[in-house]
C-alpha atoms as a PDB file:
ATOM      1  CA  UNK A   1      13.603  -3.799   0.842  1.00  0.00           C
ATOM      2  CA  UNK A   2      14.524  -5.792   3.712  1.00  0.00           C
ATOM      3  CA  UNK A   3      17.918  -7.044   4.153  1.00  0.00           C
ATOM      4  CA  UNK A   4      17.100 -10.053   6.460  1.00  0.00           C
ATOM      5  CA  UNK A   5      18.312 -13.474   5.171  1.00  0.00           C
ATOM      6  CA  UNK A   6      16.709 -17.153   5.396  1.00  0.00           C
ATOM      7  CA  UNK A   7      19.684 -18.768   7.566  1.00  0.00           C
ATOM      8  CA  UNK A   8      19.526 -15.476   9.454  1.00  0.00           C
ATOM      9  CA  UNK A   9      18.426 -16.635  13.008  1.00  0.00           C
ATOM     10  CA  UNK A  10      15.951 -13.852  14.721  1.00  0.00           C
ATOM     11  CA  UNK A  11      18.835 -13.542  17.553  1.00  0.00           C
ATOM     12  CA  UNK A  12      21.556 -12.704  15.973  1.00  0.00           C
ATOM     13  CA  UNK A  13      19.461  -9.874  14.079  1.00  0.00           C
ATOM     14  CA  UNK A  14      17.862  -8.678  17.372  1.00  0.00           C
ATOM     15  CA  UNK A  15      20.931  -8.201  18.411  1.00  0.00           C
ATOM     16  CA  UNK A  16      22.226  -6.434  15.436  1.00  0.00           C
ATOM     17  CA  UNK A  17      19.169  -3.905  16.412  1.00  0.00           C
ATOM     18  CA  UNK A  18      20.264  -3.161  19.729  1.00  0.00           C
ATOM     19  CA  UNK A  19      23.962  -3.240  19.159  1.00  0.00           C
ATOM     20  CA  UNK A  20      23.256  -0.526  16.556  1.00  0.00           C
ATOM     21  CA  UNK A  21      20.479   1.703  19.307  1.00  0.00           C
ATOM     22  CA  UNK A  22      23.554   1.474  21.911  1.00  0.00           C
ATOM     23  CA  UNK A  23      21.397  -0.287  24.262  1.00  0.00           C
ATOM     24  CA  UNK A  24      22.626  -2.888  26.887  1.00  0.00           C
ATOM     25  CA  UNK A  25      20.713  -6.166  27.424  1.00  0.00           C
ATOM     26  CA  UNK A  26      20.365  -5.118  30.761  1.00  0.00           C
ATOM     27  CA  UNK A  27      18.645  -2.355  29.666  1.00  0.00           C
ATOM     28  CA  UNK A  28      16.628  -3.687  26.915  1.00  0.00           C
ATOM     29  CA  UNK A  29      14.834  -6.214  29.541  1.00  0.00           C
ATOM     30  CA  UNK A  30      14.320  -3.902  31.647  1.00  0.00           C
ATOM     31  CA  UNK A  31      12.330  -2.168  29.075  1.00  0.00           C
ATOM     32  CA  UNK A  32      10.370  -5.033  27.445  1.00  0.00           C
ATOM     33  CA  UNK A  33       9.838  -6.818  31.274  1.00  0.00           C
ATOM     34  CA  UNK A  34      12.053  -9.503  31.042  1.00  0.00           C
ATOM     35  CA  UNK A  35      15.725 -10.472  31.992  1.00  0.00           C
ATOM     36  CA  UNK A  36      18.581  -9.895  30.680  1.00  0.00           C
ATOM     37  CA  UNK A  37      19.360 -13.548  31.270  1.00  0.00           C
ATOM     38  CA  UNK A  38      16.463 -14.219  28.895  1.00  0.00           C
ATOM     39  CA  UNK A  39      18.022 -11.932  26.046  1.00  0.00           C
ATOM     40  CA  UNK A  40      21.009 -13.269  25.962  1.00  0.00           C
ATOM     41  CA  UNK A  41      19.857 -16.592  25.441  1.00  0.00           C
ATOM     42  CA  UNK A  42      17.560 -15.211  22.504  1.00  0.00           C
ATOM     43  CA  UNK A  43      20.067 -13.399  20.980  1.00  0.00           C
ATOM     44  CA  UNK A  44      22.295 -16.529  20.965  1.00  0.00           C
ATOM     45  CA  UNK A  45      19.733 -18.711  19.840  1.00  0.00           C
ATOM     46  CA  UNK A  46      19.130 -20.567  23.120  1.00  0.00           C
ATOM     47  CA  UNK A  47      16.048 -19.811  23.740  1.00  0.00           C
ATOM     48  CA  UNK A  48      13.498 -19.245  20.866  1.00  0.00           C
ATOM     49  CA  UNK A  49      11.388 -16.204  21.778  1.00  0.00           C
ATOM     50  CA  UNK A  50       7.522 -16.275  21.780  1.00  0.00           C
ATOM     51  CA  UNK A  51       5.867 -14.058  18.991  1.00  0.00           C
ATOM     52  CA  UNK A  52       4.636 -11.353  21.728  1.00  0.00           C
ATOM     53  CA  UNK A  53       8.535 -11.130  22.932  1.00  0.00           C
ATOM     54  CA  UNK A  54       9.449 -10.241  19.022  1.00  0.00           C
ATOM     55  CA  UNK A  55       7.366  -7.542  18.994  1.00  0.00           C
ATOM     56  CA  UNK A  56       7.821  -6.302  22.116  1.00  0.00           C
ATOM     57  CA  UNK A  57      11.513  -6.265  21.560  1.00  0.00           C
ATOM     58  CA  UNK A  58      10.850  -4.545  18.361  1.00  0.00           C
ATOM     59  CA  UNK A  59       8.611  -1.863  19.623  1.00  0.00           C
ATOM     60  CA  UNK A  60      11.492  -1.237  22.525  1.00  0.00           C
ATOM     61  CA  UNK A  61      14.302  -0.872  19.601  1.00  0.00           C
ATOM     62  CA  UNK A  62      12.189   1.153  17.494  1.00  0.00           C
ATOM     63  CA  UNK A  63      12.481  -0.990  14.742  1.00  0.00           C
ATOM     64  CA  UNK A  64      10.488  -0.432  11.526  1.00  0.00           C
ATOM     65  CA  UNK A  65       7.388  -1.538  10.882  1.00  0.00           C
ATOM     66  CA  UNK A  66       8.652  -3.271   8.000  1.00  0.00           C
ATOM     67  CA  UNK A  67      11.867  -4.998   9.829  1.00  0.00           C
ATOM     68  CA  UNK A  68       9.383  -6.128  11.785  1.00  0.00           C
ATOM     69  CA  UNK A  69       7.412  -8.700  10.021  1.00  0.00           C
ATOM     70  CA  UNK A  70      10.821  -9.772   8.486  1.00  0.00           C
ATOM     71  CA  UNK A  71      11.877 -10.916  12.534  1.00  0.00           C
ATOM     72  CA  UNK A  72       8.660 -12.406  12.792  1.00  0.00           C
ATOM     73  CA  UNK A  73       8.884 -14.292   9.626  1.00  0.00           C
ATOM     74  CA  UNK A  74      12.666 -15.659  10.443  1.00  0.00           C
ATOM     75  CA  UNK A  75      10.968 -16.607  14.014  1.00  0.00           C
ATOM     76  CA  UNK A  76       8.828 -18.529  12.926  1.00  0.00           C
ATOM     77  CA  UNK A  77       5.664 -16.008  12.720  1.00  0.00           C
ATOM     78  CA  UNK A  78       3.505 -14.694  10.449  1.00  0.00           C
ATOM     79  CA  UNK A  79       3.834 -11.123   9.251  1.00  0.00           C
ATOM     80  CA  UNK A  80       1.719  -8.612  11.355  1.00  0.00           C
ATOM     81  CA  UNK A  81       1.508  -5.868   9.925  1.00  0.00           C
ATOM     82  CA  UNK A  82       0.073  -5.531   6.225  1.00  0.00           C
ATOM     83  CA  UNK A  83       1.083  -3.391   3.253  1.00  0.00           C
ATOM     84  CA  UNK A  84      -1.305  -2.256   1.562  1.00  0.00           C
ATOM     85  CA  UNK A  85      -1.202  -0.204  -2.077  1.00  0.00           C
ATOM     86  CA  UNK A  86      -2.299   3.212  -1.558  1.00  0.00           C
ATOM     87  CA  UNK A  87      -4.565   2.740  -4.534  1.00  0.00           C
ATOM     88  CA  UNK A  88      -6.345  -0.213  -2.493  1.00  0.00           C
ATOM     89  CA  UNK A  89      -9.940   1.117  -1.973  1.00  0.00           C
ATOM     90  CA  UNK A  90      -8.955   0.655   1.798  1.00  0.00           C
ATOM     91  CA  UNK A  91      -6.668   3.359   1.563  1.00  0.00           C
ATOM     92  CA  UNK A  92      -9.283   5.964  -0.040  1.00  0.00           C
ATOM     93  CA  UNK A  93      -9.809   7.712   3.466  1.00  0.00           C
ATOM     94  CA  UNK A  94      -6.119   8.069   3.822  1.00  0.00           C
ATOM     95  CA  UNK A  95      -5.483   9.544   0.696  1.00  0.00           C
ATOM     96  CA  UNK A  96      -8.613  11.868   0.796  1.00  0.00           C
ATOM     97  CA  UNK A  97      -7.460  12.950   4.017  1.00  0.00           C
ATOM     98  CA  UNK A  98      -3.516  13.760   2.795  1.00  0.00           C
ATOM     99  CA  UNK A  99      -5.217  15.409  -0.270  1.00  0.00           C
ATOM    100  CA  UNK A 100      -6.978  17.717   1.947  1.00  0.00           C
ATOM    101  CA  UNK A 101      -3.992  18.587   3.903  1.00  0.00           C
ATOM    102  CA  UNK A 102      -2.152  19.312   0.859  1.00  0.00           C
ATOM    103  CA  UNK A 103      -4.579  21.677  -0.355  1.00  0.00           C
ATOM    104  CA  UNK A 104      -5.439  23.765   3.079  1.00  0.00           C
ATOM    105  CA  UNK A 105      -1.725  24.178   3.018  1.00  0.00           C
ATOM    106  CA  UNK A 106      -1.554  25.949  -0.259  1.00  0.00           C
ATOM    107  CA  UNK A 107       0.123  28.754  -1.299  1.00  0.00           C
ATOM    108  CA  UNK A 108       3.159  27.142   0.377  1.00  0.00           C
ATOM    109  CA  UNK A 109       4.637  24.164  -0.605  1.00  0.00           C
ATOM    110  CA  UNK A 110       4.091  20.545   0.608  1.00  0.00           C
ATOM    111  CA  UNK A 111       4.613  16.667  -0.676  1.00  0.00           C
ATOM    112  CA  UNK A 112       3.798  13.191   0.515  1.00  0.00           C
ATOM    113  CA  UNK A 113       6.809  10.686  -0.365  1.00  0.00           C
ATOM    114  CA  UNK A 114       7.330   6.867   0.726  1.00  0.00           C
ATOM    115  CA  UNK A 115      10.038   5.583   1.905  1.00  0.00           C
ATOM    116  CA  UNK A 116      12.626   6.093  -0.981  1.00  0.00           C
ATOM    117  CA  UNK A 117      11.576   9.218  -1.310  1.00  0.00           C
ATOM    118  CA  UNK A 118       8.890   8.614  -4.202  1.00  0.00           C
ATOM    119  CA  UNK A 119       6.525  10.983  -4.496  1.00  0.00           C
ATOM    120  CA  UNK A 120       2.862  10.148  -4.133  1.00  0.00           C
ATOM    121  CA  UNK A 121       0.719  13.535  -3.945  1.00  0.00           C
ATOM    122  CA  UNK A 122       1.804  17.057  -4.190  1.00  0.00           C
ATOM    123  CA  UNK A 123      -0.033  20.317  -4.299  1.00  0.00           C
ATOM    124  CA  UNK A 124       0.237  23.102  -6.390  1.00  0.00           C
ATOM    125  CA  UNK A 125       2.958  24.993  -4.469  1.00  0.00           C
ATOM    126  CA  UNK A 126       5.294  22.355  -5.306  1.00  0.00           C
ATOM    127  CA  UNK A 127       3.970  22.442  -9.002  1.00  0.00           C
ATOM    128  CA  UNK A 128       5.227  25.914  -9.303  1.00  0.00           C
ATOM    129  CA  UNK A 129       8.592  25.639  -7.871  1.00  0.00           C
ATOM    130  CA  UNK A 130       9.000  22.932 -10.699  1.00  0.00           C
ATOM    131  CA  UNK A 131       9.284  24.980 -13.634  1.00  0.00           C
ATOM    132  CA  UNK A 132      11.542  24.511 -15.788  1.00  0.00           C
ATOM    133  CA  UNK A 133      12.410  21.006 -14.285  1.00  0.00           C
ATOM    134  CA  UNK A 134      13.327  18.556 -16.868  1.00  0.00           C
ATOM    135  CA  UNK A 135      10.665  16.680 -18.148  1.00  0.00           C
ATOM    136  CA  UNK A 136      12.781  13.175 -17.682  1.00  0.00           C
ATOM    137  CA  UNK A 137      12.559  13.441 -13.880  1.00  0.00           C
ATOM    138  CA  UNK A 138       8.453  14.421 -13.784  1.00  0.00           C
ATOM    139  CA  UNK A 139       8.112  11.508 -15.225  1.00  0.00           C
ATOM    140  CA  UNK A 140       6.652   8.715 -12.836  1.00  0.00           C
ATOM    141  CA  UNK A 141       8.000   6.906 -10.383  1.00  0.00           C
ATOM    142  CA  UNK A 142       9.038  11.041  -9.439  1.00  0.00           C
ATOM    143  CA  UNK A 143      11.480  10.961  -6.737  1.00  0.00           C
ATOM    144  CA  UNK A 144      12.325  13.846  -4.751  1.00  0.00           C
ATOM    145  CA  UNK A 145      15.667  13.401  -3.995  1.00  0.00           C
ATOM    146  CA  UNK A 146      16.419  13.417  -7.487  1.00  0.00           C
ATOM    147  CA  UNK A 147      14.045  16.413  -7.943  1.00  0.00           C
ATOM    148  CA  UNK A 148      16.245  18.792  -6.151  1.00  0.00           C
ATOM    149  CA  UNK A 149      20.094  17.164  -6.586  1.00  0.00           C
ATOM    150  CA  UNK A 150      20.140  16.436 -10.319  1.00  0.00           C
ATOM    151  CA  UNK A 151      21.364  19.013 -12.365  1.00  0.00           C
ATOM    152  CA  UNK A 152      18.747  19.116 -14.411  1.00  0.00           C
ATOM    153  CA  UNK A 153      16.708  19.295 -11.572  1.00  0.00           C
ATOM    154  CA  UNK A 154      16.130  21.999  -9.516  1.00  0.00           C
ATOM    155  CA  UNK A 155      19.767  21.703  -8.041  1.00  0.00           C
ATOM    156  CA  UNK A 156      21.052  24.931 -10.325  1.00  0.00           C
ATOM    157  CA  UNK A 157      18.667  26.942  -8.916  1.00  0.00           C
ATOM    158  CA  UNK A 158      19.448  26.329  -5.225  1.00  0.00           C
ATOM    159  CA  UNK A 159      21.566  28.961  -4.064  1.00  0.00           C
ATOM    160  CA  UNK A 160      23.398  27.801  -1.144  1.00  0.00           C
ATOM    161  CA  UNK A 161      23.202  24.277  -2.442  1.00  0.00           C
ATOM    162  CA  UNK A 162      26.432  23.035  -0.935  1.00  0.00           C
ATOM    163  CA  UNK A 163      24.496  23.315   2.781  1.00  0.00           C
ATOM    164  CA  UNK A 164      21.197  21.862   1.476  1.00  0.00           C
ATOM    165  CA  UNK A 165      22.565  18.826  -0.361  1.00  0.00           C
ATOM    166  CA  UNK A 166      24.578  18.164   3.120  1.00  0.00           C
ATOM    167  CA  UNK A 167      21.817  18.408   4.846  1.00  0.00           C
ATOM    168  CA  UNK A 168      19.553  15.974   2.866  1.00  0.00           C
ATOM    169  CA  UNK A 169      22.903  13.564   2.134  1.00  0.00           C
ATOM    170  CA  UNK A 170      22.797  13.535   5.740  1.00  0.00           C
ATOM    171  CA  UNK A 171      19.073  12.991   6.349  1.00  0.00           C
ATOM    172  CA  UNK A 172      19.256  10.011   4.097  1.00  0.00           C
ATOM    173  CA  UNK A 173      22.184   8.409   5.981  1.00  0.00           C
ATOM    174  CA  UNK A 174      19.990   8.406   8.788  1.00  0.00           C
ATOM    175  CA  UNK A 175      17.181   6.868   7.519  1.00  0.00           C
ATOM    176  CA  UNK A 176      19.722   4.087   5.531  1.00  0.00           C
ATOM    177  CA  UNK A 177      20.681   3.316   9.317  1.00  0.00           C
ATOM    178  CA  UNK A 178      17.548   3.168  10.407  1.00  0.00           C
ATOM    179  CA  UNK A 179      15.388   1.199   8.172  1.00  0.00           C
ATOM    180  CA  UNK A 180      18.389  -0.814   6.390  1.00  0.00           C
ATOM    181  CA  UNK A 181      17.091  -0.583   2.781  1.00  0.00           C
ATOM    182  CA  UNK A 182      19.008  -1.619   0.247  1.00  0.00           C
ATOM    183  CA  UNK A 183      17.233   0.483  -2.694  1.00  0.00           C
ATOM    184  CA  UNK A 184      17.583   3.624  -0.325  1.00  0.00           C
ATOM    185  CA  UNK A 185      21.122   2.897  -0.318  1.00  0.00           C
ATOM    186  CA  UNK A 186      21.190   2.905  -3.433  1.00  0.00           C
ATOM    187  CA  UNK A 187      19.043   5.497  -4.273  1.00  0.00           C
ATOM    188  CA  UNK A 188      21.832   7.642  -1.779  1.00  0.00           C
ATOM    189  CA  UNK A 189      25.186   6.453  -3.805  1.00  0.00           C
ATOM    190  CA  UNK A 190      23.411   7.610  -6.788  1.00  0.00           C
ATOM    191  CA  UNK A 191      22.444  11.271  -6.142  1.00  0.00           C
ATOM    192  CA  UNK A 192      25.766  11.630  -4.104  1.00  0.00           C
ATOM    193  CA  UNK A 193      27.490  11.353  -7.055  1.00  0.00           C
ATOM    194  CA  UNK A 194      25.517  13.617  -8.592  1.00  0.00           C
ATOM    195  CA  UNK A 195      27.943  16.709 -10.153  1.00  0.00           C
ATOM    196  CA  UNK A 196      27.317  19.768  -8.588  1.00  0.00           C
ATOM    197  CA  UNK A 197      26.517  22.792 -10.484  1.00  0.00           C
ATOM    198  CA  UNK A 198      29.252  25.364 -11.286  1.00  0.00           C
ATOM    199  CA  UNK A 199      27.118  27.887 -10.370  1.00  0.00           C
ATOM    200  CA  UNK A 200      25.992  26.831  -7.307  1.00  0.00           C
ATOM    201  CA  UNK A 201      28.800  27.781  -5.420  1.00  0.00           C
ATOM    202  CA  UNK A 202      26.694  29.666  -2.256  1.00  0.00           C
ATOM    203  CA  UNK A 203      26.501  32.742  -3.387  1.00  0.00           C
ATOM    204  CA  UNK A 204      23.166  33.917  -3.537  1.00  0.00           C
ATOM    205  CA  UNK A 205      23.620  36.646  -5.866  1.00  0.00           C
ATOM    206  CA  UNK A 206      23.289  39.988  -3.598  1.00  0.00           C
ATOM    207  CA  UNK A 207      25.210  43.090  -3.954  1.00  0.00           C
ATOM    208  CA  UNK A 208      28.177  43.563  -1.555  1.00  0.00           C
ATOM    209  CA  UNK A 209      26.823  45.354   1.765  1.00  0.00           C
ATOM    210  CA  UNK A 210      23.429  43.495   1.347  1.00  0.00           C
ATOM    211  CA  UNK A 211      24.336  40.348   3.347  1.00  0.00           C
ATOM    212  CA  UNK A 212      23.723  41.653   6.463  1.00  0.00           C
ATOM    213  CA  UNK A 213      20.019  42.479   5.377  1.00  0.00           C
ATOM    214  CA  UNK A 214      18.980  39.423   5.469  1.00  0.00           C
ATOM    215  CA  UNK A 215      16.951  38.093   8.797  1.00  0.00           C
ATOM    216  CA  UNK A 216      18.782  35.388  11.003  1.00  0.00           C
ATOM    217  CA  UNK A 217      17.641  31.800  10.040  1.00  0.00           C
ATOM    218  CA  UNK A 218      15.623  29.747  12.857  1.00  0.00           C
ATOM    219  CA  UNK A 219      16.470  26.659  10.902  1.00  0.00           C
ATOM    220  CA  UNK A 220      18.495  26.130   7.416  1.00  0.00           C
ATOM    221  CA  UNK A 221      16.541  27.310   4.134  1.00  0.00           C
ATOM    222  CA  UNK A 222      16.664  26.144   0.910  1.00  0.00           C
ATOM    223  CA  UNK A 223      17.124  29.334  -0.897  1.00  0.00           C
ATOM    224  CA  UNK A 224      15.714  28.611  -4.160  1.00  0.00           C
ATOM    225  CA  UNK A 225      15.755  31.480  -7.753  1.00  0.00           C
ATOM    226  CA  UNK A 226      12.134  31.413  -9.284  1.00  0.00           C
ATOM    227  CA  UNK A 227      10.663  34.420 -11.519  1.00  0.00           C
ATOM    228  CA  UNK A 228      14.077  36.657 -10.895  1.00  0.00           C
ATOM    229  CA  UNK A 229      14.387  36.239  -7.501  1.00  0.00           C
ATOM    230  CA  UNK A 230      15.333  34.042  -4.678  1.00  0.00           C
ATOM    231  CA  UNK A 231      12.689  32.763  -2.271  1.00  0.00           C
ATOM    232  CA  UNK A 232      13.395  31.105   1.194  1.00  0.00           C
ATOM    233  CA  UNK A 233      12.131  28.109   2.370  1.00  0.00           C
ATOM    234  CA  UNK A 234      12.511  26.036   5.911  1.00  0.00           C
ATOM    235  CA  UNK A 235      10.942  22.540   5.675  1.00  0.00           C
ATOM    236  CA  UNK A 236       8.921  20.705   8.592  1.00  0.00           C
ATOM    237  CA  UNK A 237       8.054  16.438   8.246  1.00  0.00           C
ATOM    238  CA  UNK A 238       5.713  14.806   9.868  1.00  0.00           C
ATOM    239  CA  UNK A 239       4.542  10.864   9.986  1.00  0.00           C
ATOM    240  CA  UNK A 240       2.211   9.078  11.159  1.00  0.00           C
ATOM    241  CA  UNK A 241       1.924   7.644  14.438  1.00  0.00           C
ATOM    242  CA  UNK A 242       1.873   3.791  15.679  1.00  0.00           C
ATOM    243  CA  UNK A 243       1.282   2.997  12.663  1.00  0.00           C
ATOM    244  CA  UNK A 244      -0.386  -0.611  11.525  1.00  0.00           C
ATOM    245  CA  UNK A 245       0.612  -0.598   7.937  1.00  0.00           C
ATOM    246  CA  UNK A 246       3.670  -0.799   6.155  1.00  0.00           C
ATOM    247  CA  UNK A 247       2.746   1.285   3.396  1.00  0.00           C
ATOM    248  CA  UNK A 248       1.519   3.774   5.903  1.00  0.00           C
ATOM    249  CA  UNK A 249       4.655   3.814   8.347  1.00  0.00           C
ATOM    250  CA  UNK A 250       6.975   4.559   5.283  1.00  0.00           C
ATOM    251  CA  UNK A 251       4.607   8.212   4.131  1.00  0.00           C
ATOM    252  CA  UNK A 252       6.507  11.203   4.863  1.00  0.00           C
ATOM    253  CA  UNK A 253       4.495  14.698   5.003  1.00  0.00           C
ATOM    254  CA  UNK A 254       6.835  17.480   3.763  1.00  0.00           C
ATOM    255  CA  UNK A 255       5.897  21.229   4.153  1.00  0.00           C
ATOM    256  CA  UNK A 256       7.798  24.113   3.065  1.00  0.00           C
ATOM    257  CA  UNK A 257       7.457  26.695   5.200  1.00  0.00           C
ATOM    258  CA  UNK A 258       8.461  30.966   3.808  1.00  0.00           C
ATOM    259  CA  UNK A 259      11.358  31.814   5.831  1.00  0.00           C
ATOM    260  CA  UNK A 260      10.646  35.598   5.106  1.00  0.00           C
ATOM    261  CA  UNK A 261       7.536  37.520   4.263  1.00  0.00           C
ATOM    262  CA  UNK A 262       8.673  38.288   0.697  1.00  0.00           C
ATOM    263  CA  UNK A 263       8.522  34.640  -0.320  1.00  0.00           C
ATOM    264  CA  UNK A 264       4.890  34.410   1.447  1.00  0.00           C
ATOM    265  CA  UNK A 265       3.565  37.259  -0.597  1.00  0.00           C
ATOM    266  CA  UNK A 266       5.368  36.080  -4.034  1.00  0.00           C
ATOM    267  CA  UNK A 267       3.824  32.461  -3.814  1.00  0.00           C
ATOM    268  CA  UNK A 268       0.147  34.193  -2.825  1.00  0.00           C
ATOM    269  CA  UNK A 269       0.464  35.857  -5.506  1.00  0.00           C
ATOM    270  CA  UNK A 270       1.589  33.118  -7.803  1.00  0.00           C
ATOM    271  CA  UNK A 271       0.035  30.003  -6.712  1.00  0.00           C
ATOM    272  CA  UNK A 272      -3.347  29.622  -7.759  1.00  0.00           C
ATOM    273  CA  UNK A 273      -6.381  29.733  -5.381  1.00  0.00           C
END
């Protein structure tokens, strides 16, 4: 996933890193206790920084965990950080643990996903929303992104799905600047050019006059039809922090929180206990 290459000096790509965090030299020594004297002549290969300086500069750029061991490696270093399969028994208290989070937060809706957006656990909230999904895209590797955008996903269903798939077209872009991952990117061209619905044209299938009914949004739902009516969702992630692992630095928790207390009751009612 790493676009680093072998004639790639570790300079020129911490460089790249800061260029892209709009940070000055100045400022980056300053922050990892060093000159920015010194950091120029890294970044121009001068001066060939010590392993400790890597990772220091990395931790200062925010740089991913993965990215990481890639500047070590073209450094002259060995990796730091492993990545470990979640199936590895050494990951069995992890996933116990996200298991049990998924299920305390039943009725509502939550997912675990990697870092292309795989899906690795999911409770039965999400199950229930997926009805009706094609059977093609349940089957594994599932990938969320292409959960909710294909069309024969749940992407005819959303009703103000011009907003959401903005908003998650957008979150990906972020995370394609951030991490640099060439199968996100790709993974991003392909839903984009997803057709959207002809229905899904942000209406969300109210009577004139009723508009106005509805309560102000704190943050922008996913309005999605189930059972004959729409139910509101706003979604909250959470990761994990300093993380040691690669495997464990890419997990995304996604909740789904109701947005109104009609979707609460409907999904109590509807999602087994």
């Amino acid at each position: 996933m790493t676009t680093v290459l072998p004639d790639t000096g570790v300079g020129p790509l911490l460089r790249d890193w800061r260029e892209q965090r709009r940070i000055s030299q100045l400022e980056l020594a300053l922050r990892a206790d060093s000159s920015a004297r010194h950091i120029s002549f890294i970044e121009t290969g001068r001066s060939r920084p010590s392993e400790d300086m890597v990772l220091r500069l990395a931790e200062q750029l925010d740089i991913p965990v993965r990215e990481r061991n890639a500047l070590l490696v073209v450094a002259g270093y060995a990796p730091r950080y492993a990545q470990t399969p979640l199936d590895d028994p050494a990951m069995t208290a992890l996933r116990e643990g996200l298991d049990r989070l998924l299920a305390a937060y039943e009725p509502y809706p939550a997912l675990v996903v990697d870092g292309v957006y795989g899906v690795v656990a999911a409770n039965r909230g999400i199950a229930l929303l997926l009805e009706g999904v094609s059977e093609k895209l349940l089957a594994p590797p599932v990938n969320a992104m292409r959960l909710t955008l294909h069309p024969d996903g749940l992407a005819p269903r959303i009703v103000n799905l011009p907003e959401w798939r903005a908003d998650l077209l957008a979150q990906m872009d972020r995370q394609i600047a951030l991490v640099r991952s060439p199968e996100l990117r790709a993974l991003y061209d392909e839903v984009a050019a997803y057709p959207v619905p002809a229905r899904a044209d942000g209406t969300d299938g109210t009577e004139p006059g009723q508009e106005q009914e509805r309560p102000a949004a704190f943050a922008l739902p996913m309005r999605l039809e189930h059972g004959g009516r729409v139910l509101s969702f706003v979604s909250s992630i959470a990761t994990f922090n300093t993380p040691m692992d690669v495997t464990v630095a890419e997990l995304a928790i996604e909740t789904f929180l109701p947005a109104d207390r009609e979707t609460a009751a409907y999904l109590h009612a509807h999602v087994p206990s």
